[in-house]
C-alpha atoms as a PDB file:
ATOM      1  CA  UNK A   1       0.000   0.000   0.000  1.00  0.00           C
ATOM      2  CA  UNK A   2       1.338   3.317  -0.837  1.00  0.00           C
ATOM      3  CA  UNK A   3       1.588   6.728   1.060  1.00  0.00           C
ATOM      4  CA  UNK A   4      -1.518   7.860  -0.142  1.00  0.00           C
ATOM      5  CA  UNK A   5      -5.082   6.811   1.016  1.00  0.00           C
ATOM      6  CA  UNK A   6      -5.012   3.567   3.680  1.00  0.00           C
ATOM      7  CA  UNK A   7      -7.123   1.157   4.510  1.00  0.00           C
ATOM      8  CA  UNK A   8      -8.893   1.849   7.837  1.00  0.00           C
ATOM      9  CA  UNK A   9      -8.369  -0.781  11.079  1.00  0.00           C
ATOM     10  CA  UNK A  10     -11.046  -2.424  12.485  1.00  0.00           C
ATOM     11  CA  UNK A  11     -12.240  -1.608  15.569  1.00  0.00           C
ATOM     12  CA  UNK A  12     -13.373  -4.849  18.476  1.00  0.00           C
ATOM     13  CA  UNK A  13     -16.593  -4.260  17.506  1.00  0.00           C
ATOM     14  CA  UNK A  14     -16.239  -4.006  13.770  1.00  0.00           C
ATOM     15  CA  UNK A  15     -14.137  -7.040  14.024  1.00  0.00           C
ATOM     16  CA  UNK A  16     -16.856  -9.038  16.077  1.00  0.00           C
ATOM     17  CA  UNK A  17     -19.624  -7.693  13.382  1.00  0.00           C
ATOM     18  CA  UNK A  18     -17.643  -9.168  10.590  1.00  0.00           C
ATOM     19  CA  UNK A  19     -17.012 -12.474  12.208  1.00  0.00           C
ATOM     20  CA  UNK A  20     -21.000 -12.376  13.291  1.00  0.00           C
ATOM     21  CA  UNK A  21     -21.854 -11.577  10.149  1.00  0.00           C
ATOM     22  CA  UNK A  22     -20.084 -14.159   8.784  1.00  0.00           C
ATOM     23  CA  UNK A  23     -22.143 -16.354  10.441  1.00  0.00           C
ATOM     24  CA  UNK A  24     -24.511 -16.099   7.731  1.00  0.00           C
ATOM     25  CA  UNK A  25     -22.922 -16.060   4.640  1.00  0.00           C
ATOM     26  CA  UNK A  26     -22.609 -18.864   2.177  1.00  0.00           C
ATOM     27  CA  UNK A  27     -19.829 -20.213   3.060  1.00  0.00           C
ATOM     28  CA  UNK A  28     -19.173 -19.245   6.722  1.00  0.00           C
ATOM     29  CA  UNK A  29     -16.375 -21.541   7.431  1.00  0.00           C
ATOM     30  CA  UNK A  30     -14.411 -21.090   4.756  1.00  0.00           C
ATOM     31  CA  UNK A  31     -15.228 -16.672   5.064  1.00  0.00           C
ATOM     32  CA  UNK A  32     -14.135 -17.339   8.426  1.00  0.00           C
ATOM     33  CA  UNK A  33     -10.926 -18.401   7.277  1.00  0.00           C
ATOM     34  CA  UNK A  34     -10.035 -15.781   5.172  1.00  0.00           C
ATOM     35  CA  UNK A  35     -10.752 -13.119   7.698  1.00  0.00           C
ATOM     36  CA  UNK A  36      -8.565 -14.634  10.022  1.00  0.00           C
ATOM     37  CA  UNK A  37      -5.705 -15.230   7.829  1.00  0.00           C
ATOM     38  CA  UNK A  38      -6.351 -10.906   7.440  1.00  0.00           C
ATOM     39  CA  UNK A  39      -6.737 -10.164  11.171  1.00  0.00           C
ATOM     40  CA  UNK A  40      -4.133 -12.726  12.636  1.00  0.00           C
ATOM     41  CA  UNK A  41      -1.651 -13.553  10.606  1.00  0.00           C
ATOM     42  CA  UNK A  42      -1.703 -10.209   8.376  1.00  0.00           C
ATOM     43  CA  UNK A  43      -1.398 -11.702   5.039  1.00  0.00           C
ATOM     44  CA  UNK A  44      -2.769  -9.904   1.556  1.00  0.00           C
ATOM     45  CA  UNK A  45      -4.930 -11.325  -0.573  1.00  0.00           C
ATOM     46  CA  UNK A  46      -2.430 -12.557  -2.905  1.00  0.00           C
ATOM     47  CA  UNK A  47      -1.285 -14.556  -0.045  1.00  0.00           C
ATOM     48  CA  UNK A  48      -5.074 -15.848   0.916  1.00  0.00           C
ATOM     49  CA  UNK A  49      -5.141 -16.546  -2.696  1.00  0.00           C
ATOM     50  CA  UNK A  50      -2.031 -18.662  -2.573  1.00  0.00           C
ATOM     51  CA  UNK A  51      -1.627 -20.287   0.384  1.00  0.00           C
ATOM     52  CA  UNK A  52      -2.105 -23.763   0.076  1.00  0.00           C
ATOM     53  CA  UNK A  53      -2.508 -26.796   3.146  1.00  0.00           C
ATOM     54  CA  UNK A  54       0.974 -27.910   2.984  1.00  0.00           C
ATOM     55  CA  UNK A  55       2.461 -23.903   3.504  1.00  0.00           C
ATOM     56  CA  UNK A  56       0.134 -24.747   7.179  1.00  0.00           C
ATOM     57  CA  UNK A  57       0.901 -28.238   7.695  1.00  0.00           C
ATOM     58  CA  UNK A  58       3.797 -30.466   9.061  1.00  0.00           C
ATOM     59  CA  UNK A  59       5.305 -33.636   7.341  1.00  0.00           C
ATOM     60  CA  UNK A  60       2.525 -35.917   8.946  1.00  0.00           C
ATOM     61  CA  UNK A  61      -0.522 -33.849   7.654  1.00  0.00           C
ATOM     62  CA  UNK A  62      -1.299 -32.237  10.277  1.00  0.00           C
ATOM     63  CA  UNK A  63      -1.725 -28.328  10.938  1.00  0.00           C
ATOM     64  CA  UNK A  64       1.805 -26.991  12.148  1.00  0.00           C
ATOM     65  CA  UNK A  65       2.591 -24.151  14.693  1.00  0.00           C
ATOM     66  CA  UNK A  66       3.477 -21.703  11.923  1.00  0.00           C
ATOM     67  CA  UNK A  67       2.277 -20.420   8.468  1.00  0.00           C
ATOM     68  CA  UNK A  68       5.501 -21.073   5.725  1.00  0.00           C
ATOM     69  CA  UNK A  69       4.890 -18.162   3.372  1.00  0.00           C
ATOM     70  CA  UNK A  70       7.227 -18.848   0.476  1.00  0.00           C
ATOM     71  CA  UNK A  71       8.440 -15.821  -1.835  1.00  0.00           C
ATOM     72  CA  UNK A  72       6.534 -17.244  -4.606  1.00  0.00           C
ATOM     73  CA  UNK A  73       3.292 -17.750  -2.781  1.00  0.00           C
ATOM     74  CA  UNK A  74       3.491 -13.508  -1.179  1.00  0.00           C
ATOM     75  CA  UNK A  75       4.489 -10.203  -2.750  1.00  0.00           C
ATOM     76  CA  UNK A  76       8.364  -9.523  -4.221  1.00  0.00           C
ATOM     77  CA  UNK A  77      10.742 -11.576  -1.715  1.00  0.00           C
ATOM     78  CA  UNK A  78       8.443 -11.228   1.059  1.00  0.00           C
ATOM     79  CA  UNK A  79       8.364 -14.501   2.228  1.00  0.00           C
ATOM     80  CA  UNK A  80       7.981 -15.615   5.627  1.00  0.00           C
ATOM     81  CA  UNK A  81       7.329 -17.402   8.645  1.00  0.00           C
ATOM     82  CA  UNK A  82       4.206 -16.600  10.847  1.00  0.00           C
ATOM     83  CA  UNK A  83       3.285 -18.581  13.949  1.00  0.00           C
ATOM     84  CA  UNK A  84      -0.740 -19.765  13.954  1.00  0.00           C
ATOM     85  CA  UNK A  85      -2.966 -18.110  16.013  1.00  0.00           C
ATOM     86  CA  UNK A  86      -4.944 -19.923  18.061  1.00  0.00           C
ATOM     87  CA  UNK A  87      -8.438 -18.305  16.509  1.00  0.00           C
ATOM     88  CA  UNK A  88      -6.901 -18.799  13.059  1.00  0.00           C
ATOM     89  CA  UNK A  89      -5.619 -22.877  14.030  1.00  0.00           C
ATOM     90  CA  UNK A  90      -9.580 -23.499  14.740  1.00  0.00           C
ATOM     91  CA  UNK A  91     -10.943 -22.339  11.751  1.00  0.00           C
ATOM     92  CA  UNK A  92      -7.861 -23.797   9.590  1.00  0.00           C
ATOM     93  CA  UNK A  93      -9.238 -27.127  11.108  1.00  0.00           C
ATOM     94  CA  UNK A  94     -12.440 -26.490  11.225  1.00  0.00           C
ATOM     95  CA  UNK A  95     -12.561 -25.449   7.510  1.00  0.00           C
ATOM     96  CA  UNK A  96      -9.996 -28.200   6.681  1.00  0.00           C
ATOM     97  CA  UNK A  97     -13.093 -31.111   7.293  1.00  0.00           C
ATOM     98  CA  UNK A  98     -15.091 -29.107   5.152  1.00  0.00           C
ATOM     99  CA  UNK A  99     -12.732 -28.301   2.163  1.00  0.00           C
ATOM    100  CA  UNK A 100     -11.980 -31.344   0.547  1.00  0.00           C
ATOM    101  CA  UNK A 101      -8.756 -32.259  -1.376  1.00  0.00           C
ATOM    102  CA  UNK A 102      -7.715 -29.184  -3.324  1.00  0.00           C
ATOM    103  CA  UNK A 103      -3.954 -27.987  -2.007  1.00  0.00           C
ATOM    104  CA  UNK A 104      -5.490 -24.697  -2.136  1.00  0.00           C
ATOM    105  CA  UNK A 105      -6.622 -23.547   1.280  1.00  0.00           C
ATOM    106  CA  UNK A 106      -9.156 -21.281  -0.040  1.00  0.00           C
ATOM    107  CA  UNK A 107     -11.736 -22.842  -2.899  1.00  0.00           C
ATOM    108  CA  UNK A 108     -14.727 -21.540  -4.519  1.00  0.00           C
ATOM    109  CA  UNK A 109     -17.424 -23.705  -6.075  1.00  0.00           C
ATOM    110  CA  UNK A 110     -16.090 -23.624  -9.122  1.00  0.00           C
ATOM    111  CA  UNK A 111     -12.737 -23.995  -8.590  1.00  0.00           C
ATOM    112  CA  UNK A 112      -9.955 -25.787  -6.479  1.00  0.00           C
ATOM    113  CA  UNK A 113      -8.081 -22.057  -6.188  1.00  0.00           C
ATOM    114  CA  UNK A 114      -9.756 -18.409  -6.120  1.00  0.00           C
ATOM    115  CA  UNK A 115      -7.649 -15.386  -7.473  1.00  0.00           C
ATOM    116  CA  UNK A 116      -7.216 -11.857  -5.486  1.00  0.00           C
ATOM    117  CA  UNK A 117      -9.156 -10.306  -6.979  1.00  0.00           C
ATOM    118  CA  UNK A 118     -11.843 -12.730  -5.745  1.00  0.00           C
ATOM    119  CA  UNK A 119     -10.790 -11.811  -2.477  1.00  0.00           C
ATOM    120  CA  UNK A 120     -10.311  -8.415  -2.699  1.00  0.00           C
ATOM    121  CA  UNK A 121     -13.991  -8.421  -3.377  1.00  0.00           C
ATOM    122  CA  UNK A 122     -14.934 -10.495  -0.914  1.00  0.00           C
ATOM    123  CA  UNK A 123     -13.814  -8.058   1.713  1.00  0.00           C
ATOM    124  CA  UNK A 124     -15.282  -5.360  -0.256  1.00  0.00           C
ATOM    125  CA  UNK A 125     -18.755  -7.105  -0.091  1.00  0.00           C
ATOM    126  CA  UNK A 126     -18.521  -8.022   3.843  1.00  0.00           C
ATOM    127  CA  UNK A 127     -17.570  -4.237   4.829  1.00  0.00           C
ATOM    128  CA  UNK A 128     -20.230  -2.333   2.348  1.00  0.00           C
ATOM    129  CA  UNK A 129     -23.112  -4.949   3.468  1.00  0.00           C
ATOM    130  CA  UNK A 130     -21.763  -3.879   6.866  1.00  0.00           C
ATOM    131  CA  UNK A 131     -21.569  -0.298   6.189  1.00  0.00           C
ATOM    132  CA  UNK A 132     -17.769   0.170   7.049  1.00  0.00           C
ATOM    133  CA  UNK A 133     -16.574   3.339   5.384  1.00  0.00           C
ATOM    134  CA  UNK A 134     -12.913   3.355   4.510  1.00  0.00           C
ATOM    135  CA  UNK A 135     -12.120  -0.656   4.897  1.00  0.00           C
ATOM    136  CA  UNK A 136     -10.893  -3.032   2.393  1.00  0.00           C
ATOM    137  CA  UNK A 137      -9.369  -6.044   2.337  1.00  0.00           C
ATOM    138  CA  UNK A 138      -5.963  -4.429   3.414  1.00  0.00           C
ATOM    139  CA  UNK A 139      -7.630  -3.503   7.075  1.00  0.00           C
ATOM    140  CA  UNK A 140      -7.027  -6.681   8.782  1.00  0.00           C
ATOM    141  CA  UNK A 141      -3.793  -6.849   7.831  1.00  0.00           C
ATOM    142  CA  UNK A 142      -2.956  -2.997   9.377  1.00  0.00           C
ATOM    143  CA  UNK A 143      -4.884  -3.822  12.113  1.00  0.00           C
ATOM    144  CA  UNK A 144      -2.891  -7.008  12.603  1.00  0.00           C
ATOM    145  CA  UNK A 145       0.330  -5.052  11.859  1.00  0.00           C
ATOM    146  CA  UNK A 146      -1.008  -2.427  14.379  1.00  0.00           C
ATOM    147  CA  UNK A 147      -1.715  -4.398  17.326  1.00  0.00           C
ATOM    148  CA  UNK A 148       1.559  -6.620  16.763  1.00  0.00           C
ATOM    149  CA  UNK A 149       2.978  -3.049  17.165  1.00  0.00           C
ATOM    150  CA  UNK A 150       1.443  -1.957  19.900  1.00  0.00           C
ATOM    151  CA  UNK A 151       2.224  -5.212  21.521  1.00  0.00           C
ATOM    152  CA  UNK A 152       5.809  -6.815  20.791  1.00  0.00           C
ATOM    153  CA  UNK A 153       7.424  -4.777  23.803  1.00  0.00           C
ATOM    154  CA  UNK A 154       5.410  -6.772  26.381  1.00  0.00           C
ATOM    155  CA  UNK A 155       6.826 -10.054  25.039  1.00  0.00           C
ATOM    156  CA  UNK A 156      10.301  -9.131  24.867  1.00  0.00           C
ATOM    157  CA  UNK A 157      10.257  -8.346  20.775  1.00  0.00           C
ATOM    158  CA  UNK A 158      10.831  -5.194  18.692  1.00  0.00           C
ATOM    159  CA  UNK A 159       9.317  -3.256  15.708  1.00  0.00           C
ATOM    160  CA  UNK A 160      12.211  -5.549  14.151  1.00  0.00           C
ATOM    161  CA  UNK A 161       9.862  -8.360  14.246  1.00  0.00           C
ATOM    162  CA  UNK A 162       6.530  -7.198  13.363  1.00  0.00           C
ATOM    163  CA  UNK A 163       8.575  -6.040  10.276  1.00  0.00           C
ATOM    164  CA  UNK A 164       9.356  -9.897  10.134  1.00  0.00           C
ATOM    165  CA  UNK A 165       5.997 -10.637  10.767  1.00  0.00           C
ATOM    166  CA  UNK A 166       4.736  -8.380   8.022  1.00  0.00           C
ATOM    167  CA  UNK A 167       7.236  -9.223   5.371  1.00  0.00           C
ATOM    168  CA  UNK A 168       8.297  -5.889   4.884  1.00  0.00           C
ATOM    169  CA  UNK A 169      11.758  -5.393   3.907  1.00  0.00           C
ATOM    170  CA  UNK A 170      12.251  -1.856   5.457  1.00  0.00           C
ATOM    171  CA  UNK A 171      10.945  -0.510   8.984  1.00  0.00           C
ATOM    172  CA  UNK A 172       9.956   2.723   7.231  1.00  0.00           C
ATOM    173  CA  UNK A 173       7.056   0.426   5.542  1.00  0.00           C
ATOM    174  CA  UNK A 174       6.116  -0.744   8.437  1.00  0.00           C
ATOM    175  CA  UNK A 175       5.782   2.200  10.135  1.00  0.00           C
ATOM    176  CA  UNK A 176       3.195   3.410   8.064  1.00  0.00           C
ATOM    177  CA  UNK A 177       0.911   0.543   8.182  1.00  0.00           C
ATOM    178  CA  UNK A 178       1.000   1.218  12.472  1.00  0.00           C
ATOM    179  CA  UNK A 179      -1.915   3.289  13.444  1.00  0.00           C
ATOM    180  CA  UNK A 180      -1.218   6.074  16.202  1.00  0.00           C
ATOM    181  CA  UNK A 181      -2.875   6.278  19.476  1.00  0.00           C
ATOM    182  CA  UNK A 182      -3.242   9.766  21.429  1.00  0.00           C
ATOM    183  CA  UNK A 183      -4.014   7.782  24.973  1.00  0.00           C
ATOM    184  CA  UNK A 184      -1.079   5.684  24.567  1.00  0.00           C
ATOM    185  CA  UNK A 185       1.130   9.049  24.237  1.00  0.00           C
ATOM    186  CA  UNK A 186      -0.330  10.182  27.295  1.00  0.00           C
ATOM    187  CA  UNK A 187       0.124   6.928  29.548  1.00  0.00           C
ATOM    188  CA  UNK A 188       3.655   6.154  28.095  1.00  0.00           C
ATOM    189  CA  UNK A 189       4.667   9.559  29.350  1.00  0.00           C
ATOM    190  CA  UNK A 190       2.996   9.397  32.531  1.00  0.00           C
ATOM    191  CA  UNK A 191       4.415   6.421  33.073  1.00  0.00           C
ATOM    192  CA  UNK A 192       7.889   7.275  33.300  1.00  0.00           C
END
């Protein structure tokens, strides 16, 4: 994403609409799924698009304790690791019983592999039937990037590895993705 216009992040609440809302869609385990991979593991939908089971899954089958996001399968030489969530493990599996044989993690109807675009407008079609100005399918990935930020310190890390985490090969990218928070200016100076 560029310097100009960003994708909002979700709020709690807009997040728990969207995964309510989900509830009711078509294909609500399989939505679920690519929500999650948005919100917790902060992957683009060329990455959605691409991932496939064994990227997820150890040499016995079953799901491992990280996402393996090769180069090919994510933007430029953005590859990388990203430990599974525990929300986003559930779903995997849950979705996983449902999905059938395709490597593909995500499938359509049609298909045994959807494109971006597809889910680009998937995201689009959640937030507008929702009524979320401003959000596209980049939000859950800067509000994943943002509350990585906003977190890291407390469990020993640095902005280092949310760069890591968001396959960014310069800190100045990542920087931009982090959203700002005027409380959290106040208490960090109070609290010294």
């Amino acid at each position: 994403m560029g310097l100009g216009k960003q994708a909002k992040i979700l709020s709690k609440g807009q997040v728990d609409a969207v995964l309510s809302y989900l509830t009711t869609t078509r294909h609500p385990e399989r939505d679920r799924v690519i929500f999650l991979l948005s919100l917790k593991a902060g992957l683009r939908a060329k990455e959605i698009a691409s991932l496939q089971w064994s990227m997820i899954t150890d040499a016995e089958g079953k799901l491992s304790d990280a996402i393996h996001l090769p180069n090919s399968a994510s933007k430029g030489r953005s590859g990388r690791v990203i430990p599974l969530n525990k929300d986003l493990r559930i779903a995997l599996d849950c979705w996983r019983q449902i999905a059938g044989s395709s490597r593909f993690v995500i499938i359509t109807e049609r298909s045994v592999q959807t494109s971006s675009y597809a889910i680009v407008n998937k995201f689009a079609g959640w937030y507008r039937a929702l009524g979320f100005q401003g959000a596209s399918s980049h939000s859950g990935r800067r509000t994943a990037i943002t509350g990585w930020a906003r977190r890291i310190s407390s469990v020993g890390g640095s902005l280092r590895d949310v760069q890591l985490l968001a396959g960014h090969s310069a800190l100045g990218t990542t920087q931009r993705y982090i959203e700002t928070s005027n409380a959290a200016k106040y208490r960090v100076v109070d609290a010294i």
